[in-house]
N, C-alpha and C. Protein backbone atom coordinates (compact mmCIF):
# COMPACT_ATOMS: atom_id res chain seq x y z
N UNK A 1 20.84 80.08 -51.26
CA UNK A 1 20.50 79.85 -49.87
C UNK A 1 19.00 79.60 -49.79
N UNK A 2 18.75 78.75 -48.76
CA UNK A 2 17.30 78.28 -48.64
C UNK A 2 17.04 77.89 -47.33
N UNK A 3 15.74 78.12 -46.71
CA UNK A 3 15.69 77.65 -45.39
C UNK A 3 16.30 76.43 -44.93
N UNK A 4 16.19 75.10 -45.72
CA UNK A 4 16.52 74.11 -45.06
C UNK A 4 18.31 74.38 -45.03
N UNK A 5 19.16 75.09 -46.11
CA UNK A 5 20.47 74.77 -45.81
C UNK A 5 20.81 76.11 -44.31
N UNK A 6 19.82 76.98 -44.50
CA UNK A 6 19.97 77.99 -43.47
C UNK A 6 19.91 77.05 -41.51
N UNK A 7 18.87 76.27 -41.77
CA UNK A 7 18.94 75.75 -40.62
C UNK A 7 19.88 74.81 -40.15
N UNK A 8 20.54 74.03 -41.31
CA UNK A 8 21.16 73.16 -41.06
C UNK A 8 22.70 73.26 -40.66
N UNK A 9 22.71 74.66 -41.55
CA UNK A 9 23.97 75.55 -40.86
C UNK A 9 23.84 76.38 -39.67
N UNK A 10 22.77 76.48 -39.17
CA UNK A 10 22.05 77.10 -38.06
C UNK A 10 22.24 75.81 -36.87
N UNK A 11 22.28 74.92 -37.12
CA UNK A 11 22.24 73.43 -36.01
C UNK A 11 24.08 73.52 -35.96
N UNK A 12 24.43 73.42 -37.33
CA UNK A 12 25.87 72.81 -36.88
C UNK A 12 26.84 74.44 -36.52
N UNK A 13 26.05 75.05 -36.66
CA UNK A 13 26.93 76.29 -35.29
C UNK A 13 26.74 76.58 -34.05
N UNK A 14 25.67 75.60 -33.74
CA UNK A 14 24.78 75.65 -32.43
C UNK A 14 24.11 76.69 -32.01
N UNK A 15 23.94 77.67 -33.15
CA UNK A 15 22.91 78.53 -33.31
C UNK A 15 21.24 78.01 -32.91
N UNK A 16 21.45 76.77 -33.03
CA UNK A 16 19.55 76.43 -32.89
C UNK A 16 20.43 74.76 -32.06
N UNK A 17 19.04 74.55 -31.10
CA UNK A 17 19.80 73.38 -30.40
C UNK A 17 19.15 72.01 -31.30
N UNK A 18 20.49 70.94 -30.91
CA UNK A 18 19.90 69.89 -32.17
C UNK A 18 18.54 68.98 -31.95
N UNK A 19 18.09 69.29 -30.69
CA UNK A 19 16.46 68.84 -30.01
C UNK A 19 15.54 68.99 -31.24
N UNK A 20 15.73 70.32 -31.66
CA UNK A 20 15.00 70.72 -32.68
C UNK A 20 15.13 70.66 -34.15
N UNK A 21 16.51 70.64 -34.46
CA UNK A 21 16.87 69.50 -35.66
C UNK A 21 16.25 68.06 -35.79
N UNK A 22 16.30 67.85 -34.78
CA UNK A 22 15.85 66.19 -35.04
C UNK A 22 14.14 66.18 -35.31
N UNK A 23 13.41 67.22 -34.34
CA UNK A 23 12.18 67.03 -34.35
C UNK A 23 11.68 67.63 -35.90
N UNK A 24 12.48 68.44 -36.51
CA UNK A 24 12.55 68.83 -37.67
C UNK A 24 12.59 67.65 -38.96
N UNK A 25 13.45 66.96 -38.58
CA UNK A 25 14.11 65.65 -39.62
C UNK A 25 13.32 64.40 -39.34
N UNK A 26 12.91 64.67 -38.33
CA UNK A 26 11.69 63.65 -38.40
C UNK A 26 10.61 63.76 -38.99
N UNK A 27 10.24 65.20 -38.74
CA UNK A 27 8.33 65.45 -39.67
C UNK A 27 8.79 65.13 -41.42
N UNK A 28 10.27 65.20 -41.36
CA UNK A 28 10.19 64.73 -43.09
C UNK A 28 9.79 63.69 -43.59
N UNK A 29 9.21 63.34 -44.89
CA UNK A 29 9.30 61.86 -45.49
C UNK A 29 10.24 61.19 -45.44
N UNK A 30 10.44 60.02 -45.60
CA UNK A 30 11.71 59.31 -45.73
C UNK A 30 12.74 59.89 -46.86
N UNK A 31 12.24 60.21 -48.39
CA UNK A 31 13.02 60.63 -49.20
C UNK A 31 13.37 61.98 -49.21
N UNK A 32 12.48 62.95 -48.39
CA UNK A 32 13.18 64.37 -48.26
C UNK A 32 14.60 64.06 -47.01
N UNK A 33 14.34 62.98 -45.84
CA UNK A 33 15.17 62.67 -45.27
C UNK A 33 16.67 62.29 -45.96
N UNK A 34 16.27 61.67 -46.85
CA UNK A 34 17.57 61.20 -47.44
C UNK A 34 17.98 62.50 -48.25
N UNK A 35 17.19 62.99 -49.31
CA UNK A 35 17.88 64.34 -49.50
C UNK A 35 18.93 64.82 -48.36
N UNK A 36 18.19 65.05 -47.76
CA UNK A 36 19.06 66.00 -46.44
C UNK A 36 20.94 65.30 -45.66
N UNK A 37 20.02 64.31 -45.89
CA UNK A 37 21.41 63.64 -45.44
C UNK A 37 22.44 63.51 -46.68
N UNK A 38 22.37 63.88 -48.01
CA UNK A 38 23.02 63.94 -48.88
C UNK A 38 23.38 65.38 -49.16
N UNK A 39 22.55 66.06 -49.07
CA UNK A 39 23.20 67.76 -48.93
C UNK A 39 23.88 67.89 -47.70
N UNK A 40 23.81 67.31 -46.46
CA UNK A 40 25.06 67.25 -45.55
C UNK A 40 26.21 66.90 -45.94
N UNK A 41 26.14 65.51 -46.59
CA UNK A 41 27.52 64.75 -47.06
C UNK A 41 28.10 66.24 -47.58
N UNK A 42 27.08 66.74 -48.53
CA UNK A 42 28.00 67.77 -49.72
C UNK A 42 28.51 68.91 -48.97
N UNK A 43 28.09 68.95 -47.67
CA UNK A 43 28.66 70.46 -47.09
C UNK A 43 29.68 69.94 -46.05
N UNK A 44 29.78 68.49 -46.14
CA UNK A 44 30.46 68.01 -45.07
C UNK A 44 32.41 68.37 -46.45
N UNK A 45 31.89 67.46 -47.24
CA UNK A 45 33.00 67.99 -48.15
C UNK A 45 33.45 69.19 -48.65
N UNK A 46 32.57 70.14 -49.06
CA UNK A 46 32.89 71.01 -49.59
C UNK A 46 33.77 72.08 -47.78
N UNK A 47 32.97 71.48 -46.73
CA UNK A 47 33.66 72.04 -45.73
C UNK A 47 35.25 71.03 -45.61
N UNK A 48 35.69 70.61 -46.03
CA UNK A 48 36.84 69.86 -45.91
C UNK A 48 37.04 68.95 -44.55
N UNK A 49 35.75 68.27 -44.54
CA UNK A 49 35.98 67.23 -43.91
C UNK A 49 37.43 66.14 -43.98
N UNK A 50 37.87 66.03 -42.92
CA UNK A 50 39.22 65.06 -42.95
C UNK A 50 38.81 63.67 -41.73
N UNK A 51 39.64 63.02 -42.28
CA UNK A 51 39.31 61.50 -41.32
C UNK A 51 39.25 61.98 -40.25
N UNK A 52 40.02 62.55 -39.59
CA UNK A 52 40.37 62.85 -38.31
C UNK A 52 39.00 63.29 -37.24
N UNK A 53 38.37 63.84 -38.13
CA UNK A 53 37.30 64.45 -37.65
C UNK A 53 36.18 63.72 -37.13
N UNK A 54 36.54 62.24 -37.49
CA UNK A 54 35.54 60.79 -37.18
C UNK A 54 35.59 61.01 -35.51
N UNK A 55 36.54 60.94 -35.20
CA UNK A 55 36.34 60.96 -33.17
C UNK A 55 35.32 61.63 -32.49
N UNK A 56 35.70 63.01 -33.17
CA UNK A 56 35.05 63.77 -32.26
C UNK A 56 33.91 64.36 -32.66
N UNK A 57 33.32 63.56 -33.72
CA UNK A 57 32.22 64.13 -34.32
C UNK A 57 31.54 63.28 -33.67
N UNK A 58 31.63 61.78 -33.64
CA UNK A 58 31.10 60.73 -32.72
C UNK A 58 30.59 61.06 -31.33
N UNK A 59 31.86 61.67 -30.99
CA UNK A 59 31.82 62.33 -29.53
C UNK A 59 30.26 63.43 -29.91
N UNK A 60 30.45 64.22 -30.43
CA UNK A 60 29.87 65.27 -30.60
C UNK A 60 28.29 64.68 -30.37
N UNK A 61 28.23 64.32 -31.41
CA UNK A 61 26.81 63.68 -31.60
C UNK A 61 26.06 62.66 -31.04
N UNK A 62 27.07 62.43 -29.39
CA UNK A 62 26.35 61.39 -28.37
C UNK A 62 26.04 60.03 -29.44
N UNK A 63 26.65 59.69 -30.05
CA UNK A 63 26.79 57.91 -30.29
C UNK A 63 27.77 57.51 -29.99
N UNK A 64 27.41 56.17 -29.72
CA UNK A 64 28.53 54.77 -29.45
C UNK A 64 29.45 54.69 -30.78
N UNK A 65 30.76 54.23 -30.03
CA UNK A 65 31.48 53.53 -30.91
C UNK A 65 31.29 52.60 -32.06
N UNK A 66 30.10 52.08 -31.52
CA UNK A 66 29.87 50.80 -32.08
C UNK A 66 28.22 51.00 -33.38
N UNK A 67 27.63 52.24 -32.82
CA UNK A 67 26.96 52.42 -33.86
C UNK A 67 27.42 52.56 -35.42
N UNK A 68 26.15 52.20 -36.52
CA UNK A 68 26.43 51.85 -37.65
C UNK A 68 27.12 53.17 -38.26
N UNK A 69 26.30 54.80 -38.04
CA UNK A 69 27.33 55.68 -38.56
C UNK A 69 28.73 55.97 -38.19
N UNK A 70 28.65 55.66 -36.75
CA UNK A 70 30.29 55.96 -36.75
C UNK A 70 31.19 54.71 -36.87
N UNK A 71 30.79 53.45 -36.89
CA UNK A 71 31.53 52.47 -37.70
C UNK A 71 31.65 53.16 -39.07
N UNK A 72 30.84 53.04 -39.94
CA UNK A 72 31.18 53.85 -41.32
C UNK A 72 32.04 54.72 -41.40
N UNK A 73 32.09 55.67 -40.47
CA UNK A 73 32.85 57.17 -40.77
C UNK A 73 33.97 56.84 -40.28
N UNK A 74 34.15 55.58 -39.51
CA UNK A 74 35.45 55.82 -38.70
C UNK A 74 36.67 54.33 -39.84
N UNK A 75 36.29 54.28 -40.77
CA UNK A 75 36.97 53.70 -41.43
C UNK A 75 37.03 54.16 -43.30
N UNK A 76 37.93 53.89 -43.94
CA UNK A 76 38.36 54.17 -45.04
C UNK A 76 38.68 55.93 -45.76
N UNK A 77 37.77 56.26 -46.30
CA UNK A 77 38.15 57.28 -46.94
C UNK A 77 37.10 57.94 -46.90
N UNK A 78 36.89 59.62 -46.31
CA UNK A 78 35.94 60.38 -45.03
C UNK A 78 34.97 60.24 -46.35
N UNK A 79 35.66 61.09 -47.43
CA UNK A 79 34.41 61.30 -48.74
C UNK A 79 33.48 60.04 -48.72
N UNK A 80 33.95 58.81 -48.85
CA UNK A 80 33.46 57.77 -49.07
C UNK A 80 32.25 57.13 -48.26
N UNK A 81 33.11 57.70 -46.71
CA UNK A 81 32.27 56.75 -45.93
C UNK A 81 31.33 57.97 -45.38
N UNK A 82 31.40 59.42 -45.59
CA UNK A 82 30.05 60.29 -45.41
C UNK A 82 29.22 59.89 -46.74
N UNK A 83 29.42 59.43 -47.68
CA UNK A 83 28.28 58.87 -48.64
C UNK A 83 27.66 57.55 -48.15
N UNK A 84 28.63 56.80 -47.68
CA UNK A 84 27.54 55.48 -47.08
C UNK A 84 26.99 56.03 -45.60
N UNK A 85 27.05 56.97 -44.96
CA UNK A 85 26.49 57.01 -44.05
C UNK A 85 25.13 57.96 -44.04
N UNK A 86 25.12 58.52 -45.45
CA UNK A 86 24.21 59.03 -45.97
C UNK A 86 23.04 58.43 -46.48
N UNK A 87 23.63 57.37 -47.07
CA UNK A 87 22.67 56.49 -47.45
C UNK A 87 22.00 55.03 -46.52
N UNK A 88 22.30 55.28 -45.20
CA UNK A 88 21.73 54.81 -44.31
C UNK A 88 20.05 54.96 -45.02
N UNK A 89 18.92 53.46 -44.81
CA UNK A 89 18.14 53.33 -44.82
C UNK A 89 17.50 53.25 -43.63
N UNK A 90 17.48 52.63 -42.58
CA UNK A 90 16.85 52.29 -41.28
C UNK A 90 16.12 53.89 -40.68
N UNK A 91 14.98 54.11 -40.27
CA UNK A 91 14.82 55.29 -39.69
C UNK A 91 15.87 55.51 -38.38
N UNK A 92 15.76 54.97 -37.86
CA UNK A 92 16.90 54.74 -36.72
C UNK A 92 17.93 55.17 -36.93
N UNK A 93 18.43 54.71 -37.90
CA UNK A 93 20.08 54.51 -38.57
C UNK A 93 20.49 56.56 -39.31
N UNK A 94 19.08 56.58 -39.99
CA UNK A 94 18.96 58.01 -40.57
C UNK A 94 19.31 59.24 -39.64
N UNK A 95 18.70 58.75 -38.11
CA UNK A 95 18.29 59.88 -36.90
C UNK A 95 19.81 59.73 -36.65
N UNK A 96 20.65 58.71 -36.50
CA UNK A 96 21.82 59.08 -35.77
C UNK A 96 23.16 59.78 -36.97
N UNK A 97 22.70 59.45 -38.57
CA UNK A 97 23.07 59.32 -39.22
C UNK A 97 23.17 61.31 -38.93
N UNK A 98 22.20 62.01 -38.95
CA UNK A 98 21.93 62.90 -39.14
C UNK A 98 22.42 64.08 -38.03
N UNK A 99 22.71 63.27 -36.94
CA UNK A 99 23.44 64.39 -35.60
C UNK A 99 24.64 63.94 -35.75
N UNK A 100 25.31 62.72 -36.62
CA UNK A 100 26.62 62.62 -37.17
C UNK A 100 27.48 63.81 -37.86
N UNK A 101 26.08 63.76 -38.96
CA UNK A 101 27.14 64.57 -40.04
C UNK A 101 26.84 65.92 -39.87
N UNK A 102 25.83 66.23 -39.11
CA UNK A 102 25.47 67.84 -38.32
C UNK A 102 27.04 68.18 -37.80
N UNK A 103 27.38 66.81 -36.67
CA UNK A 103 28.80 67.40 -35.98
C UNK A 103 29.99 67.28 -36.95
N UNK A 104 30.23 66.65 -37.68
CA UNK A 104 31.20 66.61 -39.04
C UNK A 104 31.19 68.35 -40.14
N UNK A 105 29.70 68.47 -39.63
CA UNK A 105 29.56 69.77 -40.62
C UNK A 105 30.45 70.90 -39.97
N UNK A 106 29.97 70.64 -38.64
CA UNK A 106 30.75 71.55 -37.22
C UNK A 106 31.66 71.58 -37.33
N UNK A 107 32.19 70.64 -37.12
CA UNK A 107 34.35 70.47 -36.93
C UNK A 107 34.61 70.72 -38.47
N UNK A 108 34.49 70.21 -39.36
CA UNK A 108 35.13 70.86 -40.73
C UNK A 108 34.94 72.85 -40.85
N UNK A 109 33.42 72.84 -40.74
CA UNK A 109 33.55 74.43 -41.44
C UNK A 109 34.11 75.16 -39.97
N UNK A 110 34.19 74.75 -39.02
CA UNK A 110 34.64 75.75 -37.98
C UNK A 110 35.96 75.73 -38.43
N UNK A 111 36.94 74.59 -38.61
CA UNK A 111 38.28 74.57 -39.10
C UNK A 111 38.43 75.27 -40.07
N UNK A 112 37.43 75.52 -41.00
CA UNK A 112 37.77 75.69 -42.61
C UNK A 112 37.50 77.56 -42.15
N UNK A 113 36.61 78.01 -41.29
CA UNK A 113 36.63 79.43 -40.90
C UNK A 113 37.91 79.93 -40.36
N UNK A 114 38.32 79.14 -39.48
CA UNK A 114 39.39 79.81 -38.33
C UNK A 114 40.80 79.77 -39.35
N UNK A 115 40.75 78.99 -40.66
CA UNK A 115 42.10 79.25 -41.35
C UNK A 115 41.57 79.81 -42.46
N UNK A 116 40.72 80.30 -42.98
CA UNK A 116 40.42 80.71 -44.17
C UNK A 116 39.15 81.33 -44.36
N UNK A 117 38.69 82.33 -43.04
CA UNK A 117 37.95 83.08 -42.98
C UNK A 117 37.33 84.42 -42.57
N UNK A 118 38.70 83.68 -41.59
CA UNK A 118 38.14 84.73 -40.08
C UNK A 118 38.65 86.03 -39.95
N UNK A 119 38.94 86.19 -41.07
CA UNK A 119 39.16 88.13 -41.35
C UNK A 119 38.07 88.34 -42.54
N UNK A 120 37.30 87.45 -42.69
CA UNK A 120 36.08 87.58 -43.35
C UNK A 120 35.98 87.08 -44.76
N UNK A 121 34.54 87.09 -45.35
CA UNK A 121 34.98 86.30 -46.50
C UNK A 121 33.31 86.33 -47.20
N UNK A 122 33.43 86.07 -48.05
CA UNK A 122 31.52 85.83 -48.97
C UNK A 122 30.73 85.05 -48.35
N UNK A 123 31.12 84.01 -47.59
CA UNK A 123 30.37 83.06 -47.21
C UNK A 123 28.85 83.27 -46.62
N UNK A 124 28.04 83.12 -46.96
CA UNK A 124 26.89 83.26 -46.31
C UNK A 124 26.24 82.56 -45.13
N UNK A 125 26.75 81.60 -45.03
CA UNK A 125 26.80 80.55 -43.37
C UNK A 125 27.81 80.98 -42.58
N UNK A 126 28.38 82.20 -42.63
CA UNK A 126 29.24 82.59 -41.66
C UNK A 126 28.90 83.79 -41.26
N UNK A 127 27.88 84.18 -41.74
CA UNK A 127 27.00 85.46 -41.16
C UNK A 127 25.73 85.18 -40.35
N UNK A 128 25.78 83.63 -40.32
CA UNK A 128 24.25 83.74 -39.37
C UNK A 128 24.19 83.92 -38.16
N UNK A 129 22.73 84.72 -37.65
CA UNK A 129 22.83 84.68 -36.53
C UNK A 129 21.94 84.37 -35.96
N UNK A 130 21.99 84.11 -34.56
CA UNK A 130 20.71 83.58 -33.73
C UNK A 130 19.16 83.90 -34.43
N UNK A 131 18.25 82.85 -34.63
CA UNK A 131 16.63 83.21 -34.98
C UNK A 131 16.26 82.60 -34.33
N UNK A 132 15.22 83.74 -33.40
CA UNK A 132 14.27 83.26 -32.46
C UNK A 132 12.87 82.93 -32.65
């Protein structure tokens, strides 16, 4: 565990509001940016992200239909297309890229808690709590 995965699991429980994620993901370089958006992909999977979860993560994360991440996510195979949406280059493309897979992180591990947690469990992102 490390601050940045602490916060990032801290955003996608809505423990911290995503105003401040973003202003966070912005002071990064471009390549710590992309890090980040690749350790999402990995928690987006390891949380068992499923296609299904393309709608309302869209929803979630206030983008259009028609934007480039949720075109990506909302077609082929979730693993696949959270890696190309990871690898979004555009700063633009990165910022929406990034309240995408925040809400993808949301809807998977909340699912992956409520069937396989919630009488408790090792997890260490399921003990956080509010930091003020």
């Amino acid at each position: 565990m490390n601050e940045r995965d602490v916060l990032l699991n801290e955003l996608a429980q809505d423990l911290r509001p995503m105003a401040e994620g973003i202003e966070w993901f912005d002071g990064l370089g471009q390549e710590e940016q992309s890090d980040v958006l690749l350790l999402l992909r990995h928690h987006c999977v390891q949380a068992r992200a499923v296609a299904e979860d393309a709608s309302e993560s869209i929803h979630r994360a206030g983008l259009r239909v028609t934007h480039t991440p949720a075109v990506l996510i909302s077609r082929g195979r979730i693993d696949e297309q959270l890696g190309k949406v990871a690898g979004l280059r555009p700063l633009d493309e990165r910022r929406k890229a990034f309240r995408l897979l925040i809400a993808v992180l949301s809807i998977a591990d909340r699912r992956r808690w409520d069937r396989f947690c919630s009488d408790g469990c090792d997890h260490w992102w399921h003990r956080l709590s509010r930091v003020e």
